[in-house]
N, C-alpha and C. Protein backbone atom coordinates (compact mmCIF):
# COMPACT_ATOMS: atom_id res chain seq x y z
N UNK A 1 131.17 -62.73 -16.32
CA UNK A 1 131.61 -61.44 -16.83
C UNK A 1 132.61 -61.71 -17.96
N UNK A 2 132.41 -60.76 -18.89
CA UNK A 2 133.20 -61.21 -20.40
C UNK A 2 135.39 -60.83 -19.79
N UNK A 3 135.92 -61.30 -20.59
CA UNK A 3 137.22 -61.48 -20.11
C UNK A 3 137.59 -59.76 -20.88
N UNK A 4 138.18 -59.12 -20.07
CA UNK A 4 138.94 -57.95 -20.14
C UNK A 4 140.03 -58.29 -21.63
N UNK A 5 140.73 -59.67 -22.53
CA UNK A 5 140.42 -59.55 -23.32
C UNK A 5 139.88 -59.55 -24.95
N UNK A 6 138.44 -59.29 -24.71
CA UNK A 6 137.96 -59.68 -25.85
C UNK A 6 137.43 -57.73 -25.85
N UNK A 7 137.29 -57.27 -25.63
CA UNK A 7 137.11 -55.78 -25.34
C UNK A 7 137.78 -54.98 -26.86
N UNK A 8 137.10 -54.22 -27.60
CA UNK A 8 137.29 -53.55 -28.35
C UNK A 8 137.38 -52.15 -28.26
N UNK A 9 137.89 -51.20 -28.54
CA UNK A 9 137.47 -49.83 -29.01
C UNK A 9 136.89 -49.47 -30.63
N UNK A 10 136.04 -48.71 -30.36
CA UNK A 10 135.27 -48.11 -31.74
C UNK A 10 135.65 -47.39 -32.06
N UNK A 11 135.25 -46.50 -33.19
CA UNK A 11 136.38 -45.50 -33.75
C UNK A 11 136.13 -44.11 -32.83
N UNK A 12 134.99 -43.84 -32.12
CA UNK A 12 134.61 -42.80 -31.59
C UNK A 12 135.74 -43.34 -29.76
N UNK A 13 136.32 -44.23 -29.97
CA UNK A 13 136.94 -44.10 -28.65
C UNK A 13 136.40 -44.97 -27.69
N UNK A 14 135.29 -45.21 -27.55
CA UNK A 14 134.25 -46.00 -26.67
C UNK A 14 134.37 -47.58 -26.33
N UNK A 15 134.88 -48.06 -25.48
CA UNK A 15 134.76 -49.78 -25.39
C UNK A 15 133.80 -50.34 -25.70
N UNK A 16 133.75 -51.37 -26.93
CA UNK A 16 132.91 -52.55 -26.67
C UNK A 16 133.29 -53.62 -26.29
N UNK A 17 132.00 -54.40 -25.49
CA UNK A 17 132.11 -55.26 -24.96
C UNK A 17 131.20 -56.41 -25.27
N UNK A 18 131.32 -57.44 -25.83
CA UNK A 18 130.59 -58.39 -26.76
C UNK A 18 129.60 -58.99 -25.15
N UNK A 19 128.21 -59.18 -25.50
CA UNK A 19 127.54 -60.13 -24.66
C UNK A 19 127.88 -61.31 -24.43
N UNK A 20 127.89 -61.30 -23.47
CA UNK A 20 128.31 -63.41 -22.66
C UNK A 20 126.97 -64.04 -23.36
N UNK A 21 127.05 -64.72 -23.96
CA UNK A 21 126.08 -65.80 -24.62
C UNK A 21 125.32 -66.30 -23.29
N UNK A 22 125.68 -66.31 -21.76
CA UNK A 22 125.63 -66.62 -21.05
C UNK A 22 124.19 -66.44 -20.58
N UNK A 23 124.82 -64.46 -20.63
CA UNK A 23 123.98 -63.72 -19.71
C UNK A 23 123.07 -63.08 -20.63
N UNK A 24 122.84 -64.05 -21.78
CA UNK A 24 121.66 -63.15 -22.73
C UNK A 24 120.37 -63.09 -21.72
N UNK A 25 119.43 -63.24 -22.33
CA UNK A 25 118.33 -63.01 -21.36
C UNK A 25 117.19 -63.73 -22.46
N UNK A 26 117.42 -64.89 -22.01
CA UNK A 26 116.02 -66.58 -23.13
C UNK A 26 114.40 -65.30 -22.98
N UNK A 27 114.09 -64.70 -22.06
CA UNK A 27 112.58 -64.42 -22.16
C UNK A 27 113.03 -62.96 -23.29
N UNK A 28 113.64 -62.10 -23.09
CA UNK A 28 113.95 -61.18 -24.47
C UNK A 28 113.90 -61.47 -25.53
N UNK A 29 114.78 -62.65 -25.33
CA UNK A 29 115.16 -63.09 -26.76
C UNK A 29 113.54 -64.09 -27.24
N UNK A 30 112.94 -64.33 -26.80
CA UNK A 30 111.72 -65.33 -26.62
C UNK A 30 110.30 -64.59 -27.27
N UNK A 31 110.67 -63.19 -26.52
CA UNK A 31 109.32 -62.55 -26.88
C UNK A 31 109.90 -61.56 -28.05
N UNK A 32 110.89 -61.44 -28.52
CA UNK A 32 111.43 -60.74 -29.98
C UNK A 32 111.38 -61.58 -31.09
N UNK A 33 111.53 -62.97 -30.45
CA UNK A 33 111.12 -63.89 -31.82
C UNK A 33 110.04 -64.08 -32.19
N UNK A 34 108.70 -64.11 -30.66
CA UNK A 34 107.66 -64.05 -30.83
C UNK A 34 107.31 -63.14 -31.62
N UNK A 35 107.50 -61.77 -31.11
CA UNK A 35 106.92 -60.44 -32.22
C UNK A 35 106.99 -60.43 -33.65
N UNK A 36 108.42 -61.24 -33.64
CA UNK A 36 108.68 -61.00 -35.26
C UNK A 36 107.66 -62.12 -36.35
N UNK A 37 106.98 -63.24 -35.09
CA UNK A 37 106.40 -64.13 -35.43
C UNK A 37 104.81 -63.56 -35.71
N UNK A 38 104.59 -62.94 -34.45
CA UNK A 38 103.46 -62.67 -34.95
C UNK A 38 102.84 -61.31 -35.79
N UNK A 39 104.18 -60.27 -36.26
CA UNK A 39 104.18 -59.72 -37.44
C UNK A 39 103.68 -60.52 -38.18
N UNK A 40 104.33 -61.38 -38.72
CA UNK A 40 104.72 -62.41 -39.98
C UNK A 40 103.42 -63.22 -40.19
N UNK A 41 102.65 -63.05 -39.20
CA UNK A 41 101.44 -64.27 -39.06
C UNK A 41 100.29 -63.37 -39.17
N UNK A 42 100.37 -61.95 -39.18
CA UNK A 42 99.11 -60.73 -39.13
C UNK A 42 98.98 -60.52 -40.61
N UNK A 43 100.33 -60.61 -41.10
CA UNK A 43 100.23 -59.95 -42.46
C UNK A 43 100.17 -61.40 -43.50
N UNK A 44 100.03 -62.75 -43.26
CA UNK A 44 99.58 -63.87 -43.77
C UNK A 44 97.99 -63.78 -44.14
N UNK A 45 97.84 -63.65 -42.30
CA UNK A 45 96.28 -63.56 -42.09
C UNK A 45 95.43 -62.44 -42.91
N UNK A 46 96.25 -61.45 -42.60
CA UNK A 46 95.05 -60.28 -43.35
C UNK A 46 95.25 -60.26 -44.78
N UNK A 47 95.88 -61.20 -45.59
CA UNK A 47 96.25 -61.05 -47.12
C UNK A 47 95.16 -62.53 -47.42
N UNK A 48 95.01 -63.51 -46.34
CA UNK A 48 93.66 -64.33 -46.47
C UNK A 48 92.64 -63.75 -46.60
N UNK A 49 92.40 -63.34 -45.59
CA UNK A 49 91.13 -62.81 -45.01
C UNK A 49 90.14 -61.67 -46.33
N UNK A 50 91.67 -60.94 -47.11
CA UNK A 50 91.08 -60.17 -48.61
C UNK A 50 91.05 -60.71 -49.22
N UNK A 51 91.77 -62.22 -49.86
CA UNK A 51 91.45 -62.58 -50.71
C UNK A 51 89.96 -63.82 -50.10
N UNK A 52 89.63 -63.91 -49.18
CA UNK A 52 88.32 -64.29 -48.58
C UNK A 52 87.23 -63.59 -48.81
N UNK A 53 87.45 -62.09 -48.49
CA UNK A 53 86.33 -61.89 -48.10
C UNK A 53 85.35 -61.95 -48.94
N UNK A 54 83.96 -61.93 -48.58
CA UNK A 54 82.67 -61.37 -50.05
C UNK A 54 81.70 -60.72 -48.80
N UNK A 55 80.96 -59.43 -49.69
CA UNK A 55 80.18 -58.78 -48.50
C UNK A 55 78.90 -59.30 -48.49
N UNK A 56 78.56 -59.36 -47.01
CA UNK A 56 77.28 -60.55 -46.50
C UNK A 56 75.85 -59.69 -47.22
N UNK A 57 75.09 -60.82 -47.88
CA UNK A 57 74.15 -60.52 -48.14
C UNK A 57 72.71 -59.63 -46.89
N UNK A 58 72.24 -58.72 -47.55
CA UNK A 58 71.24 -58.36 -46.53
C UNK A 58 70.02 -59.02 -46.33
N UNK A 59 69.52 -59.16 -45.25
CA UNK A 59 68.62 -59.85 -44.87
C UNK A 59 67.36 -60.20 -45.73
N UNK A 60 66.66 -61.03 -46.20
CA UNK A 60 65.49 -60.87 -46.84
C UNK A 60 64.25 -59.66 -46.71
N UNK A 61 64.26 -58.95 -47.51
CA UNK A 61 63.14 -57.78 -47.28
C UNK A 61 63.91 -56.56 -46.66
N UNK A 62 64.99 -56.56 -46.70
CA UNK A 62 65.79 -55.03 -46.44
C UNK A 62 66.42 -55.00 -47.38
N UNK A 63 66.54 -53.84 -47.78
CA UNK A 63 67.23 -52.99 -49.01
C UNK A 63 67.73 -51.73 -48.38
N UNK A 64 68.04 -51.08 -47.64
CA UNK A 64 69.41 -50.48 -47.36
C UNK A 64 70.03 -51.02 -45.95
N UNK A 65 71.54 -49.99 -46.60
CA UNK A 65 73.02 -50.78 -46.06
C UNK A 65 73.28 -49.66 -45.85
N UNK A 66 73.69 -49.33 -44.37
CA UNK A 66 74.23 -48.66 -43.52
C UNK A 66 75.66 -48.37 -43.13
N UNK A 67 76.76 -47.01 -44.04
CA UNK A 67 77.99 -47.26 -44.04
C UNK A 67 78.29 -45.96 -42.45
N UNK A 68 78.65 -46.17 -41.43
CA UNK A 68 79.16 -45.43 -40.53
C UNK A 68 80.35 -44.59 -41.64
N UNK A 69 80.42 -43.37 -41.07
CA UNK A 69 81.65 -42.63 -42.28
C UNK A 69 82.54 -42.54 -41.70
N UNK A 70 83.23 -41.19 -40.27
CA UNK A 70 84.24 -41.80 -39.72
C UNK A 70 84.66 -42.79 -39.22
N UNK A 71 86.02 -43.42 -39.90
CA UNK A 71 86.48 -44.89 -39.73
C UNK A 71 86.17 -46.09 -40.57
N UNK A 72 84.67 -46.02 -41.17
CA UNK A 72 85.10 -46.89 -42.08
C UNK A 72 84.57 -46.71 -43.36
N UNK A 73 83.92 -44.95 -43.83
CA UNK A 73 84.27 -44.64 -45.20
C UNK A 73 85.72 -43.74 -45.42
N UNK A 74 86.13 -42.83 -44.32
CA UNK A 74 86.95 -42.40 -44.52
C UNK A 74 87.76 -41.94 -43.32
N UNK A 75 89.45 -42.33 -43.13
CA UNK A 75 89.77 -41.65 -42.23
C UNK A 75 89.58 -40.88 -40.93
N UNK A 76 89.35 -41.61 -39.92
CA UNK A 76 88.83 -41.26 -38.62
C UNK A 76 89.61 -39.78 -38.19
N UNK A 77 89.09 -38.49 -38.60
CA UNK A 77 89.87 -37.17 -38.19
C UNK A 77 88.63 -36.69 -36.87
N UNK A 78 87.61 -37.11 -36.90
CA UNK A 78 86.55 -36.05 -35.80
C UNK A 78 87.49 -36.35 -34.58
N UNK A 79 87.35 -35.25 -34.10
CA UNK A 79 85.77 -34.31 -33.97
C UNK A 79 86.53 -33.15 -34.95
N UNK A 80 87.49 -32.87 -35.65
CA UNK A 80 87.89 -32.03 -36.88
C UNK A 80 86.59 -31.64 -37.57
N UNK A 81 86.87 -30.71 -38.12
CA UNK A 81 85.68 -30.60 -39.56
C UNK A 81 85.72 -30.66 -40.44
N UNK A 82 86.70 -31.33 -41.19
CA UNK A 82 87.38 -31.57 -42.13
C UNK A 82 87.32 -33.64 -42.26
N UNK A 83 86.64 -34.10 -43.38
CA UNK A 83 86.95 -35.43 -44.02
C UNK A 83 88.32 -35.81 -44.22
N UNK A 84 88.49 -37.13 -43.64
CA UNK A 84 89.87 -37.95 -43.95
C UNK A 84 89.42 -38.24 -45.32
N UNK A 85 90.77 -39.27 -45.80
CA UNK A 85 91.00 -39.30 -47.07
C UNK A 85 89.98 -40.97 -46.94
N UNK A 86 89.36 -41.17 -47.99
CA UNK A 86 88.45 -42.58 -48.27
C UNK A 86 89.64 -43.80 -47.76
N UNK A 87 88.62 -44.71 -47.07
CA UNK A 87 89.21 -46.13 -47.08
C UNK A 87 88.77 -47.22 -48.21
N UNK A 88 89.00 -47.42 -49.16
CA UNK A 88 89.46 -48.55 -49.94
C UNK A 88 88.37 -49.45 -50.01
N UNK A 89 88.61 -49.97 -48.85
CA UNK A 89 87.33 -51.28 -48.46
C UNK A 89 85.81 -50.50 -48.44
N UNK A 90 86.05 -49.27 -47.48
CA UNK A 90 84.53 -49.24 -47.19
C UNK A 90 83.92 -48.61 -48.39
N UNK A 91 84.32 -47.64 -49.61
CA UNK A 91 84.31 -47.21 -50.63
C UNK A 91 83.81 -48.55 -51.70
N UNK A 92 84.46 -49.53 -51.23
CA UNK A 92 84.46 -50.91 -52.25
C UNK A 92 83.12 -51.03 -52.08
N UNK A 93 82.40 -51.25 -51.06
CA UNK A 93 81.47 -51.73 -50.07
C UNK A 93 80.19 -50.90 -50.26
N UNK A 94 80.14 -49.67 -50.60
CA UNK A 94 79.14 -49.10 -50.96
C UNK A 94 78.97 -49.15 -52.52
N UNK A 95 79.95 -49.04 -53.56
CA UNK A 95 79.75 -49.59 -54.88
C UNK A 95 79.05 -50.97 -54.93
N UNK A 96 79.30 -51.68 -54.14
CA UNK A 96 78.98 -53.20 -54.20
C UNK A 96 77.26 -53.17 -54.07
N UNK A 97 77.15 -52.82 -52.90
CA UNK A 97 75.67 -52.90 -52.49
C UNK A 97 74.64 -51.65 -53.51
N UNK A 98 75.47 -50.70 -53.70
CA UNK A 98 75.02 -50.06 -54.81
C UNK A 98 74.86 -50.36 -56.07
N UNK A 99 75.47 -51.40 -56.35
CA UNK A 99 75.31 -52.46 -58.01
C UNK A 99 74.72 -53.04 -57.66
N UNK A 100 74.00 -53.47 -56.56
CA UNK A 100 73.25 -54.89 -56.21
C UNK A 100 71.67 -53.94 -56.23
N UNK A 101 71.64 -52.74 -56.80
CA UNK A 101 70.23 -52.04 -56.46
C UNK A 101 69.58 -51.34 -54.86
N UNK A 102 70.19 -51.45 -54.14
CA UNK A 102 70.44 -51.46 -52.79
C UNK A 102 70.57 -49.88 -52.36
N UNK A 103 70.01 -49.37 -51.06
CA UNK A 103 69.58 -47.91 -51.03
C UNK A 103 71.10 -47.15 -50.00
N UNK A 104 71.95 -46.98 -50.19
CA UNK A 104 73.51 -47.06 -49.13
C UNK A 104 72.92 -45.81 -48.22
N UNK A 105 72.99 -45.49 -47.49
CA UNK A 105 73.16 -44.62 -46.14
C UNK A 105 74.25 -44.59 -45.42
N UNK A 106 74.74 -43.32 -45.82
CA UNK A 106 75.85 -43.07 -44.51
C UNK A 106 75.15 -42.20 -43.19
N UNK A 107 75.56 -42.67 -41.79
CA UNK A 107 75.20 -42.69 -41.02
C UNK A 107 76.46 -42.18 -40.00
N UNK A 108 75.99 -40.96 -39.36
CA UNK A 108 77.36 -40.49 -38.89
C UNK A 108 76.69 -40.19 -37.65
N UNK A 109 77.88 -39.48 -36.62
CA UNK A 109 77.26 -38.95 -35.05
C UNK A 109 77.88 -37.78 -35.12
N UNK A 110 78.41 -37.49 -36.84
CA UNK A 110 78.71 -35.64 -36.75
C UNK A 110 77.01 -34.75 -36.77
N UNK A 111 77.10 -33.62 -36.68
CA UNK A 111 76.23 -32.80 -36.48
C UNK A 111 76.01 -32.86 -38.05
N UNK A 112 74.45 -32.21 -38.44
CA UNK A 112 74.33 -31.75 -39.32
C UNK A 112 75.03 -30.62 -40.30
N UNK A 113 75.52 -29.64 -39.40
CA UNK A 113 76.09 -28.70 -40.02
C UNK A 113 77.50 -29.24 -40.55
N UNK A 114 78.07 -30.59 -40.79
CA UNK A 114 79.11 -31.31 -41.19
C UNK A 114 78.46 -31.82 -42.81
N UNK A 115 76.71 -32.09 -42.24
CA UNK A 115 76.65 -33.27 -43.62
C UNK A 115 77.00 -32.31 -45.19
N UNK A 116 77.14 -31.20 -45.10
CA UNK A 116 77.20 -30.68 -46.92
C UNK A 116 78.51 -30.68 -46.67
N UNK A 117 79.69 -30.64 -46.29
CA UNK A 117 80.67 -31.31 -46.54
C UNK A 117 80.84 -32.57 -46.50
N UNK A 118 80.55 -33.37 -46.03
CA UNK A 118 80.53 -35.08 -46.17
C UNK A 118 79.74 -35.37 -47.76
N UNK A 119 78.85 -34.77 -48.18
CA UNK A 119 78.46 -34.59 -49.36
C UNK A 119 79.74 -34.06 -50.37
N UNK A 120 80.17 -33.35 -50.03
CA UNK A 120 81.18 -32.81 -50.87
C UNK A 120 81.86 -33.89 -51.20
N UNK A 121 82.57 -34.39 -50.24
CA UNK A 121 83.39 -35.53 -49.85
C UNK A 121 82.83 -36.86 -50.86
N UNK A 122 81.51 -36.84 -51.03
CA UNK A 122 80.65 -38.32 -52.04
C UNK A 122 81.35 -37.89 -53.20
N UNK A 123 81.18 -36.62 -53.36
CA UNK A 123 81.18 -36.53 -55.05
C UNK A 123 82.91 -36.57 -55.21
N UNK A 124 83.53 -35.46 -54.26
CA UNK A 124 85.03 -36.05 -54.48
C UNK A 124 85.79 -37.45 -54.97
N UNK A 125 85.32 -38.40 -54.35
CA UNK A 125 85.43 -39.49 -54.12
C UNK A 125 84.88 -40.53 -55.33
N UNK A 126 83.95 -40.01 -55.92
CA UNK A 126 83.50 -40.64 -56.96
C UNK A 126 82.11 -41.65 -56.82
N UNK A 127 81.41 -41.52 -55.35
CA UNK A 127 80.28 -41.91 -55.10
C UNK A 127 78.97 -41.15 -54.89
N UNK A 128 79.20 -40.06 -55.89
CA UNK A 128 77.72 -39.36 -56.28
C UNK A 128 76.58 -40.45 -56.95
N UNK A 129 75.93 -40.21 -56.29
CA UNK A 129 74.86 -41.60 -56.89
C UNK A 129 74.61 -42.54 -56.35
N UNK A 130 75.81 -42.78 -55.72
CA UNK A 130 75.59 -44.19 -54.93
C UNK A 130 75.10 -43.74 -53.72
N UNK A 131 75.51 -43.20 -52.81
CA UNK A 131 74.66 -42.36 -51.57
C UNK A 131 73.35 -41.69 -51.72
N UNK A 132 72.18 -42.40 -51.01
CA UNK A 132 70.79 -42.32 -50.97
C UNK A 132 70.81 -41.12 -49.97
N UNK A 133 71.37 -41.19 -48.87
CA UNK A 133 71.31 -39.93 -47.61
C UNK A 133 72.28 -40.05 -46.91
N UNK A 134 72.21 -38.90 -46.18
CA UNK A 134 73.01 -38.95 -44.64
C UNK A 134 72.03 -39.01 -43.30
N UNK A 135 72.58 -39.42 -42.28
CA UNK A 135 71.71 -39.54 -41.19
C UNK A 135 72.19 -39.77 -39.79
N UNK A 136 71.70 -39.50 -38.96
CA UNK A 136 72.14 -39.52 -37.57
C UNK A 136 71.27 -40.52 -36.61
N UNK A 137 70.38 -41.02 -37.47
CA UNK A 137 69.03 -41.62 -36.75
C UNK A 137 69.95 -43.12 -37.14
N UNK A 138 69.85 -44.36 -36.18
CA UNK A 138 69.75 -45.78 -36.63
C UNK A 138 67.92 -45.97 -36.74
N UNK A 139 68.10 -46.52 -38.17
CA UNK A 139 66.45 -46.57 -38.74
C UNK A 139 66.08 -48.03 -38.99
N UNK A 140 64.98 -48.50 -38.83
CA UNK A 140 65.34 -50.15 -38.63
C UNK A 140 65.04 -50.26 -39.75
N UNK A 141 64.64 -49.73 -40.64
CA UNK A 141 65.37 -50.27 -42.05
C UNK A 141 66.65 -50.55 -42.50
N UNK A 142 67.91 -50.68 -41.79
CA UNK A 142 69.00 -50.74 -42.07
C UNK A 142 68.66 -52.22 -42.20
N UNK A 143 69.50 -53.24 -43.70
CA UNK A 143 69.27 -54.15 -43.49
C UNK A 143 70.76 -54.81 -42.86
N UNK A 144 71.99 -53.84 -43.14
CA UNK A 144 73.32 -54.08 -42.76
C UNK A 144 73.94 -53.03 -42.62
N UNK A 145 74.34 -53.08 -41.32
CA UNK A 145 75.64 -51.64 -41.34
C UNK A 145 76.39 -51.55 -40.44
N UNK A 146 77.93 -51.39 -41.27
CA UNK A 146 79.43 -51.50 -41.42
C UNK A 146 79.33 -49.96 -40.42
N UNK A 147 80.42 -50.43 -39.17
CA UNK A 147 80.78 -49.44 -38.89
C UNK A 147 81.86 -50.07 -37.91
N UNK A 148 83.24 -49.24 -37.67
CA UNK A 148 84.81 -49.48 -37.59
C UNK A 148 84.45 -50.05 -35.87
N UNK A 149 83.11 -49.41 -35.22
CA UNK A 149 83.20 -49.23 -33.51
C UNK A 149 82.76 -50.71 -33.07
N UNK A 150 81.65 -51.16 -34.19
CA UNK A 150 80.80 -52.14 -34.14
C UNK A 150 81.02 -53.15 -33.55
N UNK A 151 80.31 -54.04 -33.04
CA UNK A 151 80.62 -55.15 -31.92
C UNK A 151 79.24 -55.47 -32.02
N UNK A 152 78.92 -57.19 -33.09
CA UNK A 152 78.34 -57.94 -32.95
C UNK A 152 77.74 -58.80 -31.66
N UNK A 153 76.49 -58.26 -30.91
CA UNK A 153 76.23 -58.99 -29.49
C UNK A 153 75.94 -60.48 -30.31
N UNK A 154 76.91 -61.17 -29.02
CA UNK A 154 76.88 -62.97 -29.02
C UNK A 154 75.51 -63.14 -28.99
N UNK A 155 73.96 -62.23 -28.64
CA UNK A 155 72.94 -63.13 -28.74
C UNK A 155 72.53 -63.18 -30.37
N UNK A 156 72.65 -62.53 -31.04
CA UNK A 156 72.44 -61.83 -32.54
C UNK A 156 72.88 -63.31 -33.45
């Protein structure tokens, strides 16, 4: 216990009392250094990983690319009816495959009565043209498609 005196008052009146170096607590202090570590190591990694990336070619003999829209063309708001604001990457991602001649499909699990606003939303955005359709169907013509939920099966 700290000695009665090393004890301060603050200006509001209140005692402080400095921690015993003693009685810190090594696993607190252990997993706060950790955190700050693995902040520091997320934001290394993901500033690699962009200046890494390049988007994977589609398979031989497929020509469209399949963009899921909530989450990874724009802002995950559903079940709202209203479009989030575009993500960056996935926006990048349909220009790309769209310069490559390539047929883009966005592919959503909103209802139809959503897609003429999600249309709205293309041209807002500045990808009139590049969007071939909307759709609710997975069509095995997809030769690739990006979507935020996705989970590559290990047999694939």
């Amino acid at each position: 216990m700290p000695s009665t005196s090393s004890k301060t008052s603050s200006p509001s009146g209140l005692t402080i009392v400095p921690i015993d170096p003693v009685l810190r607590d090594p696993l607190v202090e252990t997993l706060t250094e950790h955190s700050e570590w693995l902040v520091a190591e997320n934001k290394r990694l993901r500033a690699a990983m962009d200046e890494e990336w390049a988007w994977p070619d589609p398979p031989r003999g497929f020509y469209v690319v399949a963009f899921d829209f909530d989450g990874t063309l724009a802002r995950n708001v559903w079940p709202s009816p209203t479009c989030g604001e575009p993500i960056e990457k996935g926006v990048e991602g349909v220009l790309h495959y769209f310069g490559l001649g390539l047929q883009v499909v966005i592919f959503t699990a909103r209802p139809e009565a959503h897609w003429k606003m999600i249309w709205r939303w293309v041209e807002d955005n500045g990808l009139n043209g590049a969007i071939y359709d909307i759709t609710n169907v997975k069509r095995s013509d997809f030769g690739l498609m990006f979507d935020d939920r996705a989970e590559r099966a290990w047999w694939a």
